[in-house]
N, C-alpha and C. Protein backbone atom coordinates (compact mmCIF):
# COMPACT_ATOMS: atom_id res chain seq x y z
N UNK A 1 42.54 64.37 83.41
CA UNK A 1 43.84 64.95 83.72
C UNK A 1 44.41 65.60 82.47
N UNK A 2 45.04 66.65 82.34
CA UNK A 2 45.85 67.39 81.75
C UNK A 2 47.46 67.35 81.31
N UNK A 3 48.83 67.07 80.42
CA UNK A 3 49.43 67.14 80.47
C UNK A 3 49.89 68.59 80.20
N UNK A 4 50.90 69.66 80.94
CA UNK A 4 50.74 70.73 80.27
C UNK A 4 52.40 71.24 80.27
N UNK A 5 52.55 71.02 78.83
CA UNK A 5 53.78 71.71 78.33
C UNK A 5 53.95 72.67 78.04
N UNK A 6 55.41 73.71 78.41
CA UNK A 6 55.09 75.25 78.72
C UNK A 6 56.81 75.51 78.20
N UNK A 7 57.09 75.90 77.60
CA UNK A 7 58.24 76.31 76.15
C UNK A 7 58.51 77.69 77.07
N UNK A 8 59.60 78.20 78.29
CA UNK A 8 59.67 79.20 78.56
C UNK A 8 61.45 79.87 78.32
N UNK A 9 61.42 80.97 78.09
CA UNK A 9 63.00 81.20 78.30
C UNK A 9 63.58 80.87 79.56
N UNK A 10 64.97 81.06 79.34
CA UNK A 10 65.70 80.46 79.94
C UNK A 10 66.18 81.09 81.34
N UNK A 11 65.59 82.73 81.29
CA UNK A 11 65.86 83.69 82.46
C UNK A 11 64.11 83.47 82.82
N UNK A 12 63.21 82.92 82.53
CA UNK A 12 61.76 82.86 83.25
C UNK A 12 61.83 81.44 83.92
N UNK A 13 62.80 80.53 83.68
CA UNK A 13 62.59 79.05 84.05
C UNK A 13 62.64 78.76 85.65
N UNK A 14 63.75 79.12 86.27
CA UNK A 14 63.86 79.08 87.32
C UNK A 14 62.58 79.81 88.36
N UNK A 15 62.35 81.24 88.13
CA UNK A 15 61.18 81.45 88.84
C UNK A 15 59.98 80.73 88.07
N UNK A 16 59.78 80.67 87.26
CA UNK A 16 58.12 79.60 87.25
C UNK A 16 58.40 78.01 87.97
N UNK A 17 59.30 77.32 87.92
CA UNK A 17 59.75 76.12 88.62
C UNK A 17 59.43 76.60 89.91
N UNK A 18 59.63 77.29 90.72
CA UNK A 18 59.63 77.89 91.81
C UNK A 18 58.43 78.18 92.01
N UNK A 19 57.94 79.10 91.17
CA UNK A 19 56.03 79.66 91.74
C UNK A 19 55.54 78.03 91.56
N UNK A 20 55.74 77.18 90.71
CA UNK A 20 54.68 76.23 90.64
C UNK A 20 54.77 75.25 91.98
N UNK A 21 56.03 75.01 91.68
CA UNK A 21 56.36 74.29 93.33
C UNK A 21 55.68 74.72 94.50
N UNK A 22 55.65 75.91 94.52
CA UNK A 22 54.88 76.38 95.36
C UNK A 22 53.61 76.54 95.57
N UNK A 23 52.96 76.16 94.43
CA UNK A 23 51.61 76.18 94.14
C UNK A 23 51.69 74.62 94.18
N UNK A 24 52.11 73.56 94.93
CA UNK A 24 52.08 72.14 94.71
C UNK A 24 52.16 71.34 93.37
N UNK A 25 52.56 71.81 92.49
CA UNK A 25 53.15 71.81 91.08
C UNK A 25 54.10 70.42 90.80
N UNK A 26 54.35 69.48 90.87
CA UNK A 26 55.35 69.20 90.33
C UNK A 26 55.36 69.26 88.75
N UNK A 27 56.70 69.67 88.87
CA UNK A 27 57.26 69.93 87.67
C UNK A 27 58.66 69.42 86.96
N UNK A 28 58.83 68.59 85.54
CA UNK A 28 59.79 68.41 84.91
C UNK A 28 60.51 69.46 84.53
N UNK A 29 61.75 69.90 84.15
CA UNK A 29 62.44 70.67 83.49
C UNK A 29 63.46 70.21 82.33
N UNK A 30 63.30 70.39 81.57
CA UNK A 30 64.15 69.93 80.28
C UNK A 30 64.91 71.36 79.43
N UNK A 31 66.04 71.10 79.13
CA UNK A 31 66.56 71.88 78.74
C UNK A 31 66.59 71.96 77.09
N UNK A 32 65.73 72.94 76.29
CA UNK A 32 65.39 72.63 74.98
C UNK A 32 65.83 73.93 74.15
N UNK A 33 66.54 73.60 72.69
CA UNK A 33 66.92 74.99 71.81
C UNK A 33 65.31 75.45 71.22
N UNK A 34 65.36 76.90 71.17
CA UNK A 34 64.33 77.15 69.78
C UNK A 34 64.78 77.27 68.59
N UNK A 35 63.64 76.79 67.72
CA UNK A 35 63.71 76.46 66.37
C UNK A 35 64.28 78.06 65.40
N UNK A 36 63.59 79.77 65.76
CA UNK A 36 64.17 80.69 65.15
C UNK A 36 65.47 81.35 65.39
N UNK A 37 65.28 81.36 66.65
CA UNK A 37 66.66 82.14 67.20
C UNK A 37 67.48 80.80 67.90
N UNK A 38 67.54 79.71 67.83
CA UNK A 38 68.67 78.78 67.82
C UNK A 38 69.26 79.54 69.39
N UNK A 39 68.40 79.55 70.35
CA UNK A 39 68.93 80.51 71.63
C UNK A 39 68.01 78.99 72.71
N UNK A 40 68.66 78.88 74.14
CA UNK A 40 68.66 77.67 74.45
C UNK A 40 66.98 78.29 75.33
N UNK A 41 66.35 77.32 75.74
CA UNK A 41 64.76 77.67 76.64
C UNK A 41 64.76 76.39 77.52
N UNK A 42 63.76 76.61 78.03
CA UNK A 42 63.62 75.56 78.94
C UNK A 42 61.78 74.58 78.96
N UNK A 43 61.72 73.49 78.73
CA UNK A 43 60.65 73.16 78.45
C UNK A 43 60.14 72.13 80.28
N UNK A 44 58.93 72.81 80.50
CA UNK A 44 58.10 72.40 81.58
C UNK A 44 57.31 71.66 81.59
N UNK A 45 57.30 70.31 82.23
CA UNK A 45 56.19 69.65 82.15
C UNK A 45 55.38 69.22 83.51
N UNK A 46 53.71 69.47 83.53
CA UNK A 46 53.60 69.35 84.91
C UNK A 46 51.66 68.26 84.19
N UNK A 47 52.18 67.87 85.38
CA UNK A 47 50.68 66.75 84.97
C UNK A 47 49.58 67.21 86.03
N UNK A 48 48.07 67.90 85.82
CA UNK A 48 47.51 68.15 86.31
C UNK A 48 46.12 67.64 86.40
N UNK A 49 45.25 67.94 87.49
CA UNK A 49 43.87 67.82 87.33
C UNK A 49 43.25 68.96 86.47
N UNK A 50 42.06 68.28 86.10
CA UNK A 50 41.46 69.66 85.02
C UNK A 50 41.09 70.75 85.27
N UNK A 51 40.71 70.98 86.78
CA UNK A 51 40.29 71.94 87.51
C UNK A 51 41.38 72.74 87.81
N UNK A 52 42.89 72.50 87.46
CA UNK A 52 44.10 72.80 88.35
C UNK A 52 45.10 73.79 86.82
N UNK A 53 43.91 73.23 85.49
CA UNK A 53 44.59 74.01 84.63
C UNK A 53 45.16 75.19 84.82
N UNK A 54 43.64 76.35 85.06
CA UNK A 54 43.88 78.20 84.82
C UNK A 54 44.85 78.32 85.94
N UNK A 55 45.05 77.98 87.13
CA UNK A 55 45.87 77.76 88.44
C UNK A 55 47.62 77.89 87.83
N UNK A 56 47.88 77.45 87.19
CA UNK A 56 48.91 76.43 86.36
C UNK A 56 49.35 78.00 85.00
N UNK A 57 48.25 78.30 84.46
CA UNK A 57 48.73 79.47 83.49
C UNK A 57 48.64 80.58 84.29
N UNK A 58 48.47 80.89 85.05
CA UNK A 58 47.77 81.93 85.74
C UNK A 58 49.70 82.16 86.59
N UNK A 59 50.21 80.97 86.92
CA UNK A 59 51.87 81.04 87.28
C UNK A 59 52.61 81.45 86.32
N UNK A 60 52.39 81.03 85.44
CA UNK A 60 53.45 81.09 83.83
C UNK A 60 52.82 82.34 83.35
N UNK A 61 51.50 83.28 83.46
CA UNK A 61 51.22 84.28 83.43
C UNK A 61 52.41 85.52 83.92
N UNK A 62 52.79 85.32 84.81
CA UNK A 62 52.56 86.02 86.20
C UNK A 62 54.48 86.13 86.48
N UNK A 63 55.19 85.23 85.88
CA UNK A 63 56.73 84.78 86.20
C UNK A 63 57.24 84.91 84.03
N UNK A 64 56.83 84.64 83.81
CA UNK A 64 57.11 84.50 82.14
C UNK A 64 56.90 85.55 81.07
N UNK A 65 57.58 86.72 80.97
CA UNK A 65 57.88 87.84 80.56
C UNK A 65 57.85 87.80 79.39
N UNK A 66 57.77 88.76 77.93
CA UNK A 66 58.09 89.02 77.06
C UNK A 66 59.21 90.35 77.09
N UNK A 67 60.34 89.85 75.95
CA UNK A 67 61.22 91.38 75.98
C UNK A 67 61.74 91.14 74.56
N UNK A 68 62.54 92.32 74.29
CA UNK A 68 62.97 92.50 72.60
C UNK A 68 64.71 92.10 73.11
N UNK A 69 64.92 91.63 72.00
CA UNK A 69 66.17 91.15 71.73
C UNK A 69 66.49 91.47 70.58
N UNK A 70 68.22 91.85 70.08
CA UNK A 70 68.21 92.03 68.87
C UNK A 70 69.38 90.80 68.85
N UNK A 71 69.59 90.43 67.10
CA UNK A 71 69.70 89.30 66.74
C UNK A 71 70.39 89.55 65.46
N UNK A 72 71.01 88.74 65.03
CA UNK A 72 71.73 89.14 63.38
C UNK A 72 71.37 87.93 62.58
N UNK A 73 70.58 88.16 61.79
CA UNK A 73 70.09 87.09 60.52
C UNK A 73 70.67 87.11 59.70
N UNK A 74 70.75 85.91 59.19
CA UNK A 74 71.75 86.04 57.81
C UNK A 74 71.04 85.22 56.80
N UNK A 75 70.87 85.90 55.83
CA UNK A 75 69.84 86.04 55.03
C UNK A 75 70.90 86.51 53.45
N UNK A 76 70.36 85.50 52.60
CA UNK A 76 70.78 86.04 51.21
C UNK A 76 69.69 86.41 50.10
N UNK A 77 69.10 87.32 50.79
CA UNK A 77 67.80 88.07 49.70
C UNK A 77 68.39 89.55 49.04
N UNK A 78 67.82 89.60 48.51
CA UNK A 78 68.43 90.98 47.88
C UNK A 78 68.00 91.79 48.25
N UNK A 79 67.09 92.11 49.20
CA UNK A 79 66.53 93.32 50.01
C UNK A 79 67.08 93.25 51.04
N UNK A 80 67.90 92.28 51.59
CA UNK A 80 68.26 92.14 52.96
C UNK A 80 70.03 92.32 52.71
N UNK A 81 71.04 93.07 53.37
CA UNK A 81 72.14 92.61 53.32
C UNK A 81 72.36 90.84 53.86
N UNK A 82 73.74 90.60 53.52
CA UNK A 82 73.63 89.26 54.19
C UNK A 82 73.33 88.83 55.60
N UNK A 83 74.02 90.30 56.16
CA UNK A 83 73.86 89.73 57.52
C UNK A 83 73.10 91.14 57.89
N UNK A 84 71.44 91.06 58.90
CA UNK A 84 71.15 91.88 59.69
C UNK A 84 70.57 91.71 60.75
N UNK A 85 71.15 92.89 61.74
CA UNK A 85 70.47 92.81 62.93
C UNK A 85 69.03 93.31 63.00
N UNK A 86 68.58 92.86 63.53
CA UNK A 86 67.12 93.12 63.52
C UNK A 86 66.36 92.85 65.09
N UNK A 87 65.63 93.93 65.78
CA UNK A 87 65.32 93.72 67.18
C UNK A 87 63.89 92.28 67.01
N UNK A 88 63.91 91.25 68.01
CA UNK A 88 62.55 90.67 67.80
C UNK A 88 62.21 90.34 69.47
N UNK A 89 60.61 90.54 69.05
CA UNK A 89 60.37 90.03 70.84
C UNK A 89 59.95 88.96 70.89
N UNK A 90 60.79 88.02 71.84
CA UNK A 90 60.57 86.76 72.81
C UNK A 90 60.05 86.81 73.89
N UNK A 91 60.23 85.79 74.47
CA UNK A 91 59.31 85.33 75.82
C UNK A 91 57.88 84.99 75.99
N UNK A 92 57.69 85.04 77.27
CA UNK A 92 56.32 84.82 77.54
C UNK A 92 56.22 82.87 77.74
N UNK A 93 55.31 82.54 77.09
CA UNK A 93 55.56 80.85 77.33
C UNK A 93 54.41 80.49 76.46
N UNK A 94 54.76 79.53 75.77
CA UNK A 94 54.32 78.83 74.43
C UNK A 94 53.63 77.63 75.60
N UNK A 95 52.21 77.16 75.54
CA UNK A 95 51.90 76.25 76.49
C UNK A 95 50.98 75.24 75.69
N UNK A 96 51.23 73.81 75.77
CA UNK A 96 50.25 73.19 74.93
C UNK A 96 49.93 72.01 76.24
N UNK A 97 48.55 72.40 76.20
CA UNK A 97 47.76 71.57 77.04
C UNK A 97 46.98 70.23 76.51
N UNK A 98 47.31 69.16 77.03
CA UNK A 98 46.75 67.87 76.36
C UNK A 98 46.17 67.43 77.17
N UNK A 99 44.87 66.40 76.79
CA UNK A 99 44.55 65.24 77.54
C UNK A 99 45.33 63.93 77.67
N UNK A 100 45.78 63.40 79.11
CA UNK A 100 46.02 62.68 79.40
C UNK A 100 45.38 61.46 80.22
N UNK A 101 45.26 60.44 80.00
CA UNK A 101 44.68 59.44 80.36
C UNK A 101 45.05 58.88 82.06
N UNK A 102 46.21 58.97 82.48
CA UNK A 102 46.76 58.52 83.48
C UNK A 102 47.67 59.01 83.30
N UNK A 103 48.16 59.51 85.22
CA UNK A 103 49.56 59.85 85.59
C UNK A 103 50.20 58.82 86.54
N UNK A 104 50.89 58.09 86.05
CA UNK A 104 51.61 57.32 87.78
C UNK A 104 52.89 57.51 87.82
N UNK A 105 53.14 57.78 89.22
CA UNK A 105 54.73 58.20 89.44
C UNK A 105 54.81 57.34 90.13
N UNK A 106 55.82 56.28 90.11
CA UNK A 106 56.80 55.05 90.87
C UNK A 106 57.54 55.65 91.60
């Protein structure tokens, strides 16, 4: 079995919760900040068979977008004013797949 954690924004969360469900998915949802842009995401957790992995990215493929955002850093380098905006692209879904030993749900 597979544990598979999936780091998605916060406008992709709701439809991948949804495609997976629908794909017989259960799925956790946790509401988590990122570490660069301090902007809120949503972290997925779904416990699978091993065969049920590509099934599983193949949703978060398919619902989990990349787009540019611009952002104001504040930065005290001397090439940089203090504060700049600067466009960067997010999204998509950060996924870390583990082995898990056992799943039991009570």
């Amino acid at each position: 079995m597979k544990l598979i954690i999936a780091v998605v924004q916060d406008e992709d969360a709701e439809t991948a919760v949804q495609a997976l469900t629908e794909h017989g998915h259960r799925v956790t949802r946790l509401a988590t900040t990122g570490g660069f842009l301090r902007r809120g995401n949503t972290t997925l957790l779904t416990g699978v068979e091993n065969d049920k992995v590509e099934e599983v990215m193949t949703v978060l493929r398919t619902t989990c977008r990349r787009r540019s955002v611009f952002t104001t850093l504040v930065t005290e380098t001397p090439t940089m004013l203090p504060s700049s905006v600067v466009e960067v692209e997010v999204g998509g879904a950060t996924v870390f797949v583990l082995e898990m030993a056992d799943l039991i749900q009570i």
